[in-house]
Protein backbone atom coordinates (compact mmCIF):
# COMPACT_ATOMS: atom_id res chain seq x y z
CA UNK A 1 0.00 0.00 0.00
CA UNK A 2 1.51 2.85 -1.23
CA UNK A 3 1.71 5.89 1.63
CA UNK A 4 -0.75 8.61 -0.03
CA UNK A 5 -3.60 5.59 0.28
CA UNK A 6 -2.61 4.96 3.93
CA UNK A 7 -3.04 8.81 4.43
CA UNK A 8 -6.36 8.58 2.69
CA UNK A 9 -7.72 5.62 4.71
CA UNK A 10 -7.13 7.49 7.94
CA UNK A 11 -8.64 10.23 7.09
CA UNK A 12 -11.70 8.45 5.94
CA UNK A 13 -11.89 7.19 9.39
CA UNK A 14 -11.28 10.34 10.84
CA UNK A 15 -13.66 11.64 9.14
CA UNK A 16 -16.20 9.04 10.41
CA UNK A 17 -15.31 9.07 13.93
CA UNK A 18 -15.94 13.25 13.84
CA UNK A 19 -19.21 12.58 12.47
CA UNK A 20 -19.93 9.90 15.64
CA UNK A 21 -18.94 12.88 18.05
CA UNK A 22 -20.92 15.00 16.19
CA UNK A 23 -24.11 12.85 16.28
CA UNK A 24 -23.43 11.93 20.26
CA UNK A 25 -22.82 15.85 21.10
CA UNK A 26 -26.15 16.41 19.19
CA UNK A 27 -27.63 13.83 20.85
CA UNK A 28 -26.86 15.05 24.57
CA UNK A 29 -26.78 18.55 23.94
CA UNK A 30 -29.95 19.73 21.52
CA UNK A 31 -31.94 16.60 21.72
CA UNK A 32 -31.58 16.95 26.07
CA UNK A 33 -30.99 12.87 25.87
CA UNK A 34 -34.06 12.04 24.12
CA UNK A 35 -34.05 9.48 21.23
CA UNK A 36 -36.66 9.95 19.37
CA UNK A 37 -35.35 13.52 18.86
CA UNK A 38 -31.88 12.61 17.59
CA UNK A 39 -30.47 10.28 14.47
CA UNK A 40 -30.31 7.14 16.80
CA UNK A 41 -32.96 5.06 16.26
CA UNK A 42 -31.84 2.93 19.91
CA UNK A 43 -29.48 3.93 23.10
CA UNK A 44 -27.65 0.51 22.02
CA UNK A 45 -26.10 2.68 18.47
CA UNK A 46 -25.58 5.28 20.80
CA UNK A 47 -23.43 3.14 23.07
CA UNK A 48 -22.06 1.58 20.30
CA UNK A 49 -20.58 4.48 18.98
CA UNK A 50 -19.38 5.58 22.26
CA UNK A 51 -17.12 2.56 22.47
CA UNK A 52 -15.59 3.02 18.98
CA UNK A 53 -14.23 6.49 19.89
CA UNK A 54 -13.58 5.95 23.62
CA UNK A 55 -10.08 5.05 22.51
CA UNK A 56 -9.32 8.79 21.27
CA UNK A 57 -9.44 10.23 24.50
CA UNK A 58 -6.58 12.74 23.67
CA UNK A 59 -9.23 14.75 21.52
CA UNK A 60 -11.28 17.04 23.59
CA UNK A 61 -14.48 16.67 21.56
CA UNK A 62 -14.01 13.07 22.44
CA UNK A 63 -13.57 14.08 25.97
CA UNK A 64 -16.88 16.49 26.16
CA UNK A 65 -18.79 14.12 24.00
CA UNK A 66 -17.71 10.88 27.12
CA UNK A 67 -18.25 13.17 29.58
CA UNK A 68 -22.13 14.66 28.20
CA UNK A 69 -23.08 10.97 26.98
CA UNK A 70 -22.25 9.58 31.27
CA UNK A 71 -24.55 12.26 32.34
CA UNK A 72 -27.73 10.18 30.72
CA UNK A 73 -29.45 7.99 33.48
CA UNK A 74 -30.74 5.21 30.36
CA UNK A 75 -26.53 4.27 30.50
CA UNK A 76 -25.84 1.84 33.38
CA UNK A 77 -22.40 1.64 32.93
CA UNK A 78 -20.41 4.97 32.47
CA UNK A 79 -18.12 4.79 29.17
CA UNK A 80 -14.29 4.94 30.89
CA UNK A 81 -11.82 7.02 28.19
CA UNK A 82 -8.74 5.67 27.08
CA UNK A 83 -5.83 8.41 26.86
CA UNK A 84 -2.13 8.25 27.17
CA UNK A 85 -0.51 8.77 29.96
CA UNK A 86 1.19 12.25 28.66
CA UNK A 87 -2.56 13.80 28.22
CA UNK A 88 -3.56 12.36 31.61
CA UNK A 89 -1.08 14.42 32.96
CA UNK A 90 -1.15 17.52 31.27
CA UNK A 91 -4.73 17.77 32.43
CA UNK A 92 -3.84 16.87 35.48
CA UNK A 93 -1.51 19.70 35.68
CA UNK A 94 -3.81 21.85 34.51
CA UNK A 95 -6.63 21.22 36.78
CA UNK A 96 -3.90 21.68 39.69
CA UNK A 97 -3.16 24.77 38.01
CA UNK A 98 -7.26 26.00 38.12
CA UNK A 99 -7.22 24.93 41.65
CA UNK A 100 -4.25 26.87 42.66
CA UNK A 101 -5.08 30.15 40.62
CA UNK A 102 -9.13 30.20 42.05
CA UNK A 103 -9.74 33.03 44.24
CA UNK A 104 -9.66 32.57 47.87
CA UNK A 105 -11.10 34.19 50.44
CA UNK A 106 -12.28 34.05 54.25
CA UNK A 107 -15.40 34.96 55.97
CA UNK A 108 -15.15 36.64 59.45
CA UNK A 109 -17.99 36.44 61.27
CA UNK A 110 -18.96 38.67 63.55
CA UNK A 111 -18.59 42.41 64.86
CA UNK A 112 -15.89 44.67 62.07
CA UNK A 113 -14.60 48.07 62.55
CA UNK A 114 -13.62 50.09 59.17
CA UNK A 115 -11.77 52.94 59.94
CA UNK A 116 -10.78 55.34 57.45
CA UNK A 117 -7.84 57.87 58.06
């Protein structure tokens, strides 16, 4: 197989797991969970295509697509994303990074005096 049809394969199947995300964003997001509203015709497809692009948890449509499709109460079993261990940590990082930067502050209760010079 020569390289340029290699190239072309994967981008046919890129191009079909973006359209999965698409439908499963759709599907959580404008159709609020509802099945009849959306281009699934059963929550089985849904899961199904869940588990095909589970595996490309380094994409963060993936990720927001996982994380929308857990929130439905018809799934029993949350769908678990497979990332490498470099992205695990980077968001890692980053969340430490949110946590660390948030505002903090401390309420005194009780009597205050403000005085002004």
């Amino acid at each position: 197989m020569t390289d340029t049809g290699f190239k072309i394969f994967n981008k046919s199947k890129h191009i079909q797991e973006a359209e999965m995300i698409k439908k499963i964003i759709y599907y959580c997001s404008k159709c609020s969970y509802v099945i009849s509203y959306s281009n699934y015709e059963n929550i089985q497809q849904v899961i199904d295509h869940a588990n095909i692009i589970k595996y490309f948890g380094n994409e963060p449509s993936v990720r927001r697509a996982i994380k929308l499709l857990n929130k439905d109460n018809k799934i029993k079993e949350p769908i678990q994303l497979i990332m490498s261990e470099k992205c695990k940590a980077r968001l890692d990082k980053l969340e430490q990074i949110k946590k660390d930067n948030s505002v903090k502050f401390k309420v005194i209760k009780g009597d205050i005096t403000v005085v002004f010079e």
